[in-house]
C-alpha atoms as a PDB file:
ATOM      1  CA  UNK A   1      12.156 -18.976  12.800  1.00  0.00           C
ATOM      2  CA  UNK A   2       9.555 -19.360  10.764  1.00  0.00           C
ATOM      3  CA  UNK A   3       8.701 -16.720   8.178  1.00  0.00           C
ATOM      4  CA  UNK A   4       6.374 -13.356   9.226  1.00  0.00           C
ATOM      5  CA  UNK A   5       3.388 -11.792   7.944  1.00  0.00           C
ATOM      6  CA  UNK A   6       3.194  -9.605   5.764  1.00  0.00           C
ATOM      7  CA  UNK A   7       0.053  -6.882   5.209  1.00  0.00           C
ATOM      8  CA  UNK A   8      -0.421  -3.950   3.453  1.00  0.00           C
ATOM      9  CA  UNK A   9      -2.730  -1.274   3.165  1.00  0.00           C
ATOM     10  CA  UNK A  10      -4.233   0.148   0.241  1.00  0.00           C
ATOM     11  CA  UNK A  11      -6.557   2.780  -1.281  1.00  0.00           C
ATOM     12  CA  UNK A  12      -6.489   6.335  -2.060  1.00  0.00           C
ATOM     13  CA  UNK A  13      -5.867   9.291   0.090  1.00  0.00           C
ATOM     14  CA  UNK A  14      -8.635  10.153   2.479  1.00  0.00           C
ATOM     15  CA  UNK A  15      -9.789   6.605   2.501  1.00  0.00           C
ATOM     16  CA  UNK A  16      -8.661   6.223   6.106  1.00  0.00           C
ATOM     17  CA  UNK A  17      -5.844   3.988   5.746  1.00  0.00           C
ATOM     18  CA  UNK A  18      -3.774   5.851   8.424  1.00  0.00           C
ATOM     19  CA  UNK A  19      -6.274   5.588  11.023  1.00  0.00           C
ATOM     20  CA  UNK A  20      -6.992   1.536  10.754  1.00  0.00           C
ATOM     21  CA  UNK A  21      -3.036   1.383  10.133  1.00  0.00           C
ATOM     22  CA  UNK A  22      -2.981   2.412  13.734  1.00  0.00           C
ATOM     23  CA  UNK A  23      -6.036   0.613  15.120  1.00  0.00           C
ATOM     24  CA  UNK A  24      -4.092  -3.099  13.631  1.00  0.00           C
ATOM     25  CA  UNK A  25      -1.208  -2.187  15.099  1.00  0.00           C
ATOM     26  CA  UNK A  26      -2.664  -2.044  18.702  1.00  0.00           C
ATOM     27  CA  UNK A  27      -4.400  -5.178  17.984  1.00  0.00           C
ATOM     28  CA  UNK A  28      -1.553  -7.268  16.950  1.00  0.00           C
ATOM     29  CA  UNK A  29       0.327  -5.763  20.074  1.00  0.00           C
ATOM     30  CA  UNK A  30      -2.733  -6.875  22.331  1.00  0.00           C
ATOM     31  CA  UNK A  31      -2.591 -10.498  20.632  1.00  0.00           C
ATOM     32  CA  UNK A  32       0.875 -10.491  21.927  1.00  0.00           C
ATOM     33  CA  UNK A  33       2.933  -9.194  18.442  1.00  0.00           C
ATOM     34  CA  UNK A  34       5.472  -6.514  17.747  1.00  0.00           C
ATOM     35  CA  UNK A  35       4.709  -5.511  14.421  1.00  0.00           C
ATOM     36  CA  UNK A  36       6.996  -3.686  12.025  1.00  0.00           C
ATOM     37  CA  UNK A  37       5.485  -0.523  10.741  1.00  0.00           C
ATOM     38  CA  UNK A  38       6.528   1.082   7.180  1.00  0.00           C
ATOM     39  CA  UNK A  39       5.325   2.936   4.364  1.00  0.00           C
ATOM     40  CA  UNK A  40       5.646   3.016   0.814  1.00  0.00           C
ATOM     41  CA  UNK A  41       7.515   4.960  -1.056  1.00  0.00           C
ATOM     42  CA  UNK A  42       9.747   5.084   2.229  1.00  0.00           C
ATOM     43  CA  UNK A  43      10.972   2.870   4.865  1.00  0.00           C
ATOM     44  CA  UNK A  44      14.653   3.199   4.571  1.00  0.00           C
ATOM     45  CA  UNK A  45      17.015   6.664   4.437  1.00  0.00           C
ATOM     46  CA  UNK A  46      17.643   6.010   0.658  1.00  0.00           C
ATOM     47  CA  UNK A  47      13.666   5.188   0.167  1.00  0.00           C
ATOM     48  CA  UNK A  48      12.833   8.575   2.257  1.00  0.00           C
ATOM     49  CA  UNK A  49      15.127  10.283  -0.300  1.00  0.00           C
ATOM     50  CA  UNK A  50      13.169   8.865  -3.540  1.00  0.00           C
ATOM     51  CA  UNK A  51       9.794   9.523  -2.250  1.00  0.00           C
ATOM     52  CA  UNK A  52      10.795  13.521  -2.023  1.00  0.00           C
ATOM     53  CA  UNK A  53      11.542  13.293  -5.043  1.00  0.00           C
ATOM     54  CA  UNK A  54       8.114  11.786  -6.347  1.00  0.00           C
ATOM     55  CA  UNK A  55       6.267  13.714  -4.479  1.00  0.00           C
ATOM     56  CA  UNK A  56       7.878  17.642  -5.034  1.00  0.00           C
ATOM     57  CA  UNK A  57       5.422  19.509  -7.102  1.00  0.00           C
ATOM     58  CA  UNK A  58       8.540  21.100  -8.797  1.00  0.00           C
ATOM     59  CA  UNK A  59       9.300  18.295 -10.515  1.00  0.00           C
ATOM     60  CA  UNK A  60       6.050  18.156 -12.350  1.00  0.00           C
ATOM     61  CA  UNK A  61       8.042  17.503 -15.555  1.00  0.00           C
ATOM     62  CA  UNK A  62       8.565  13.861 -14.493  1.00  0.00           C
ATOM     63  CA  UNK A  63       7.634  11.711 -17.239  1.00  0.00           C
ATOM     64  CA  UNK A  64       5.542   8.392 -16.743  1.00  0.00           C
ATOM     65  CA  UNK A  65       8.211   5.912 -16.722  1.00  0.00           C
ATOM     66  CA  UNK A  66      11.089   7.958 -14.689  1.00  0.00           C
ATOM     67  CA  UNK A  67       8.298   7.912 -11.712  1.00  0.00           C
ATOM     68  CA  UNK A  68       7.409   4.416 -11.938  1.00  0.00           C
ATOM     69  CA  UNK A  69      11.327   3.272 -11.932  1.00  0.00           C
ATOM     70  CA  UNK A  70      11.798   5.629  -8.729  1.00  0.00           C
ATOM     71  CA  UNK A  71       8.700   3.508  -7.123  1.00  0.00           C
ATOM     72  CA  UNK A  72      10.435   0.213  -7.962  1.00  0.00           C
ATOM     73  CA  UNK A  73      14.119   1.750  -6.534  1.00  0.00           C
ATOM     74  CA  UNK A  74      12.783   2.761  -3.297  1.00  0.00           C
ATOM     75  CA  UNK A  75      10.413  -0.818  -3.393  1.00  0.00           C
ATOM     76  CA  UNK A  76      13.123  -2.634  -3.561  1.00  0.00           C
ATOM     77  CA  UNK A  77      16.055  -1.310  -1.005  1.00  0.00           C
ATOM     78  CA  UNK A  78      12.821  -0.734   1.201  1.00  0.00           C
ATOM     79  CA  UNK A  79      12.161  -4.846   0.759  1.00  0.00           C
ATOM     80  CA  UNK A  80      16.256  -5.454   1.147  1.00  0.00           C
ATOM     81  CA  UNK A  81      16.946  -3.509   3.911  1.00  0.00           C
ATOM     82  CA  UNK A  82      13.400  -3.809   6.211  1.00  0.00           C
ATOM     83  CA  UNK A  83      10.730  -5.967   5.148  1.00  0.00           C
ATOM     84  CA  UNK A  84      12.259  -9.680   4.418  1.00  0.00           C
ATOM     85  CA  UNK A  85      14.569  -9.316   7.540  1.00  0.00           C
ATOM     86  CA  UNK A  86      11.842  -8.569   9.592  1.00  0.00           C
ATOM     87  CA  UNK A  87      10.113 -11.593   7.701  1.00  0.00           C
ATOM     88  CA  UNK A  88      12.736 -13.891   8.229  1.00  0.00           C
ATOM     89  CA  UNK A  89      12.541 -13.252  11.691  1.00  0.00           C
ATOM     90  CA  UNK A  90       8.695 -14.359  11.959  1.00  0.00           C
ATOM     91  CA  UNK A  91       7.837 -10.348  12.464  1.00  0.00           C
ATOM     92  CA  UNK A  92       4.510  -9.240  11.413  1.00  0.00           C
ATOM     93  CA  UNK A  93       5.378  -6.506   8.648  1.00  0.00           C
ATOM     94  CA  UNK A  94       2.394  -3.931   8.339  1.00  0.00           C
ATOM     95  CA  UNK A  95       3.135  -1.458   5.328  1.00  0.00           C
ATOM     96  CA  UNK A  96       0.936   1.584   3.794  1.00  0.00           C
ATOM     97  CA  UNK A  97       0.968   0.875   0.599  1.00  0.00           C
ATOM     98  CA  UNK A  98       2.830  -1.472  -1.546  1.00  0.00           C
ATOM     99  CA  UNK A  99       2.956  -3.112  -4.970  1.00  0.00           C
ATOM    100  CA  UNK A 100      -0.346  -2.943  -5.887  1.00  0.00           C
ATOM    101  CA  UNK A 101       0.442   1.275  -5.530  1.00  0.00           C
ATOM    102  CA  UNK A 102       2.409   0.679  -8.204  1.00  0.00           C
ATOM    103  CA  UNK A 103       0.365  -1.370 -10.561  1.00  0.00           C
ATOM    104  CA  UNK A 104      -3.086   1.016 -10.022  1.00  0.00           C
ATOM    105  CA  UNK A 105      -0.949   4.583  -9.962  1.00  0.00           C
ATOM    106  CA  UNK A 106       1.853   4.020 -12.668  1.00  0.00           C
ATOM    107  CA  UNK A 107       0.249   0.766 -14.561  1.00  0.00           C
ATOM    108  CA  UNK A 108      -3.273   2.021 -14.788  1.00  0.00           C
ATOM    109  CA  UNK A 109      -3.417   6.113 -13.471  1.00  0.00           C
ATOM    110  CA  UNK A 110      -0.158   6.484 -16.013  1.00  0.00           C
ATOM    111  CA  UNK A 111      -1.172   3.741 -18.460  1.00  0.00           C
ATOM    112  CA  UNK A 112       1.908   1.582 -18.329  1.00  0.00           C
ATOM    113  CA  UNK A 113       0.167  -1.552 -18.197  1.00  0.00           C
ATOM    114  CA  UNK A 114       2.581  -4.842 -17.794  1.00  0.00           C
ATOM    115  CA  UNK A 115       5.921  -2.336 -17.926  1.00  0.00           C
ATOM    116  CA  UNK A 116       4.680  -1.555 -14.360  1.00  0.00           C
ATOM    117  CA  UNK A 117       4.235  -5.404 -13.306  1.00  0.00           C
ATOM    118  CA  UNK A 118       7.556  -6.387 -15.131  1.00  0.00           C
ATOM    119  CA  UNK A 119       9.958  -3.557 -13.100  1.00  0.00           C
ATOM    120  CA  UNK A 120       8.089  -4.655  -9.555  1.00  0.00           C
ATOM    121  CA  UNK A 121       8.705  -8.237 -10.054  1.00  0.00           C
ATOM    122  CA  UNK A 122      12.307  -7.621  -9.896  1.00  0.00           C
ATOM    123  CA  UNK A 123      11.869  -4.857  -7.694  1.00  0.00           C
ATOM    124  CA  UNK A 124      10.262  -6.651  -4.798  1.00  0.00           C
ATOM    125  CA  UNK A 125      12.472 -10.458  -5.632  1.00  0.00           C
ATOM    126  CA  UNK A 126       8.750 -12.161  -5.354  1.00  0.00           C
ATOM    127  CA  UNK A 127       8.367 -10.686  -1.603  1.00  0.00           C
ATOM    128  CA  UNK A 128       4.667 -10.097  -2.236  1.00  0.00           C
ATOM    129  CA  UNK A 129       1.661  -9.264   0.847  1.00  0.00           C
ATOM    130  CA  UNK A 130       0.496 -12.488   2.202  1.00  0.00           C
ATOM    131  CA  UNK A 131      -2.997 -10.286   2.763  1.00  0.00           C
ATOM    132  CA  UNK A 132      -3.707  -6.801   1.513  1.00  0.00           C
ATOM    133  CA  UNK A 133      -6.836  -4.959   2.577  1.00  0.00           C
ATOM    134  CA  UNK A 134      -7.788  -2.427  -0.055  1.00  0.00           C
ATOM    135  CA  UNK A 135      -9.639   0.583   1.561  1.00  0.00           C
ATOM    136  CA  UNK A 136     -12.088   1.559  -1.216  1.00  0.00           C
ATOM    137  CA  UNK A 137     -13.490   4.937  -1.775  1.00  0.00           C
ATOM    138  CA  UNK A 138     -15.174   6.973  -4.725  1.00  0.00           C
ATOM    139  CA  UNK A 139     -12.412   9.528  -6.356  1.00  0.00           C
ATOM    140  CA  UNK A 140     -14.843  11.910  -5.717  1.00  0.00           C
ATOM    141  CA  UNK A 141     -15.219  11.407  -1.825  1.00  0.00           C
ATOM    142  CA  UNK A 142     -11.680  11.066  -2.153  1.00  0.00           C
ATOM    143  CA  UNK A 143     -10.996  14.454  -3.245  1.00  0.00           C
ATOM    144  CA  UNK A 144     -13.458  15.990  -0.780  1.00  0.00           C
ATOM    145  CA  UNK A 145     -11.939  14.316   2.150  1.00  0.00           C
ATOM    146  CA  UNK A 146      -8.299  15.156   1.608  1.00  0.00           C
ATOM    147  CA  UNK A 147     -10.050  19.189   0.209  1.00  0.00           C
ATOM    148  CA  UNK A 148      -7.669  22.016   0.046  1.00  0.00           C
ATOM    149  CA  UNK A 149      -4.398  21.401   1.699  1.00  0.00           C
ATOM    150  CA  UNK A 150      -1.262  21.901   0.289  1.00  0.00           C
ATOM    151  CA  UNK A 151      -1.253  19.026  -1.949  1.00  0.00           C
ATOM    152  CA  UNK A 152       2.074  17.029  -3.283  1.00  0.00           C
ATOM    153  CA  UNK A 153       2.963  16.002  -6.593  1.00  0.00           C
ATOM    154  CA  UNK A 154       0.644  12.823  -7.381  1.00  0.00           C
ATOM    155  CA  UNK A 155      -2.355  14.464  -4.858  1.00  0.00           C
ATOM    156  CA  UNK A 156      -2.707  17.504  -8.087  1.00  0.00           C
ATOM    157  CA  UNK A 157      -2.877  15.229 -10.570  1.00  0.00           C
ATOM    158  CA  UNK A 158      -6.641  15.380 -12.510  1.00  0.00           C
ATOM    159  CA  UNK A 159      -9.406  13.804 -11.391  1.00  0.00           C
ATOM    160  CA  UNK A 160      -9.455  11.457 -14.826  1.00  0.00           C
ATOM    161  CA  UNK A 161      -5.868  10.065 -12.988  1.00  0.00           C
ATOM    162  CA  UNK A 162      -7.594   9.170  -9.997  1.00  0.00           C
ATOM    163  CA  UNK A 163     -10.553   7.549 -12.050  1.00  0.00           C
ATOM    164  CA  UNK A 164      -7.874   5.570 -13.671  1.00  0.00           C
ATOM    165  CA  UNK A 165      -6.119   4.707 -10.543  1.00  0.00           C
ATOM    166  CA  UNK A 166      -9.610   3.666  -9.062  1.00  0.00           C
ATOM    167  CA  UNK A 167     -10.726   1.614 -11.646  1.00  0.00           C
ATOM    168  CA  UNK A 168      -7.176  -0.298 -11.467  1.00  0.00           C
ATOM    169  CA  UNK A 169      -7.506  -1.150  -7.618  1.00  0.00           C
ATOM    170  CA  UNK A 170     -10.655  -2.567  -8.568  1.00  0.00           C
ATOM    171  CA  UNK A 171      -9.450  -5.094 -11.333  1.00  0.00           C
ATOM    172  CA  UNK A 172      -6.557  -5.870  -9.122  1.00  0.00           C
ATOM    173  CA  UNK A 173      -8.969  -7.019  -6.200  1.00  0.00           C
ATOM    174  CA  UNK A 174     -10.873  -8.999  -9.329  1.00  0.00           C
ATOM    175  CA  UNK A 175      -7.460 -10.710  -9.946  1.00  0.00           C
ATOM    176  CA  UNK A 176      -5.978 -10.680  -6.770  1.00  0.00           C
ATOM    177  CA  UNK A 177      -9.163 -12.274  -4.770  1.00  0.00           C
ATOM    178  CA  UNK A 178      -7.432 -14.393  -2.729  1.00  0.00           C
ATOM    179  CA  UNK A 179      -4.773 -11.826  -1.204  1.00  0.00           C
ATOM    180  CA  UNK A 180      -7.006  -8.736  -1.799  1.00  0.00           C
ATOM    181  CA  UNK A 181      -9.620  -7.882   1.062  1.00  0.00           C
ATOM    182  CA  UNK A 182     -11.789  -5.020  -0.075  1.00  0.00           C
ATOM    183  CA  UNK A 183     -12.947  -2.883   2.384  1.00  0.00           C
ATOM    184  CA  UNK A 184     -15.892   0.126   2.209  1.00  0.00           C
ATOM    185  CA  UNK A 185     -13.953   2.938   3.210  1.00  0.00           C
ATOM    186  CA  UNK A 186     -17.574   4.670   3.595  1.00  0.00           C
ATOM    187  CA  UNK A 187     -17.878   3.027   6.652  1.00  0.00           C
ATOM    188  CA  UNK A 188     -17.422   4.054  10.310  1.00  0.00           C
ATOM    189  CA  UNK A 189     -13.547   3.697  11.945  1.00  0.00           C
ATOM    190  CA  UNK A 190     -14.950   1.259  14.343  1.00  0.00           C
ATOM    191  CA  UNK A 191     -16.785  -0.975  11.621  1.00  0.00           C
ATOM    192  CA  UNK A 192     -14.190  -1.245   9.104  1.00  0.00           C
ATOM    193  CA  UNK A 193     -11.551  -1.932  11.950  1.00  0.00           C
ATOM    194  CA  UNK A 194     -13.893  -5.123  13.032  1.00  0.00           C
ATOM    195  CA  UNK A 195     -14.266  -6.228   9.446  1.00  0.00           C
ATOM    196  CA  UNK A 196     -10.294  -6.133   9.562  1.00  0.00           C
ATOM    197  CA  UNK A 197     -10.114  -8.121  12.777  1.00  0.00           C
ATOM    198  CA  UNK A 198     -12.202 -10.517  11.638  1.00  0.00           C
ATOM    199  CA  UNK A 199      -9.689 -11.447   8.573  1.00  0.00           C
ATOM    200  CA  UNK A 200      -6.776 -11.151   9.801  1.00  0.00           C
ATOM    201  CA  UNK A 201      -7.679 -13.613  13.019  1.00  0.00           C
ATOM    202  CA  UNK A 202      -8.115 -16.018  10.185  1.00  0.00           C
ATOM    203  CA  UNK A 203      -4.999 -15.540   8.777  1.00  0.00           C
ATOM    204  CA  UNK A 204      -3.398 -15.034  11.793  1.00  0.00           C
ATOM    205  CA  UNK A 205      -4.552 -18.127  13.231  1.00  0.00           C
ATOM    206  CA  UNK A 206      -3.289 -20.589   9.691  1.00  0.00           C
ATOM    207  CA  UNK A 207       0.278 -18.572   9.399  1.00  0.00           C
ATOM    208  CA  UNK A 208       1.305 -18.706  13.507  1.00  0.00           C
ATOM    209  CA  UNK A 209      -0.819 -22.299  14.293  1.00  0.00           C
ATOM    210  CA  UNK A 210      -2.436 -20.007  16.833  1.00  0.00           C
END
């Protein structure tokens, strides 16, 4: 069968991706698809297992490049084990967060540059989104939104990480134009999820010959 495809969802916390993640998903089931729904860092027992690790505040000790290897571990038994079967069989694959996680958190937010580019390609064995839509958001609304709750590991980092992080997803969409679909996370749940629809029908519509 012929392969899937393959989206992700990006942006910080409080940008909304949860909410559209579930608005797409009973789209594509109205168009007449099952799609596969994952997260990153997660997806798979072992994956689960590495992403309590990241995210336990009592590790707080974890240096820079221990973090971004545990990304690329879970990345890449999560793209084994779930996302390219479910690709070879012509699924469409919808995952919160992916790569590009990586490259703004660890490679910019961390300052590991190309390290963070060179573990993911062999992490993810070139299984890269075919579209990504990156939910975009001022650090500061950011913070507001996700406000006091008990917040994990990466959510208590400073607010010069998530400038850093910010400033990264926005070079990536520069680079990435193509695959990267920026979205105004500023605007209402029912605007943002039309500006969605009305990319992915496109894409839809070239992969499945729809």
């Amino acid at each position: 069968m012929r392969k899937g495809l393959f989206i992700s969802l990006e942006g910080s916390d409080g940008a909304g991706k949860s909410t559209q993640l579930a608005l797409l998903s009973s789209y594509l089931v109205e168009c007449g698809y099952i799609p596969v729904i994952t997260r990153e860092p997660g997806g798979t027992p072992l994956s689960e297992k590495i992403r309590a690790l990241l995210l336990d505040k009592k590790y707080s000790e974890m240096d820079a490049r221990t973090e971004a290897l545990l990304y690329a571990a879970a990345r890449a038994q999560h793209v084994v084990e779930v996302i390219k079967p479910a690709l070879g069989d012509g699924k469409v694959v919808i995952c919160d967060r992916f790569i590009d996680s990586s490259l703004a958190y660890q490679g910019y937010g961390r300052k590991l540059g190309e390290d963070v580019v060179n573990i993911n390609d062999f992490a993810t064995a070139g299984c890269i989104p075919d579209i990504t839509f990156l939910f975009k958001l001022k650090p500061e609304i950011s913070r507001s939104r996700i406000g006091h709750k008990d917040k994990d590991r990466l959510e208590s980092e400073q607010a010069e990480f998530y400038d850093e992080v910010s400033r990264g997803y926005a070079e990536l969409e520069k680079k990435y134009p193509d695959r990267i679909v920026g979205i105004d996370a500023a605007n209402g749940i029912e605007e943002i999820h039309a500006t969605i629809r009305s990319h992915l029908d496109g894409v839809l519509k070239g992969h499945y010959d729809i």
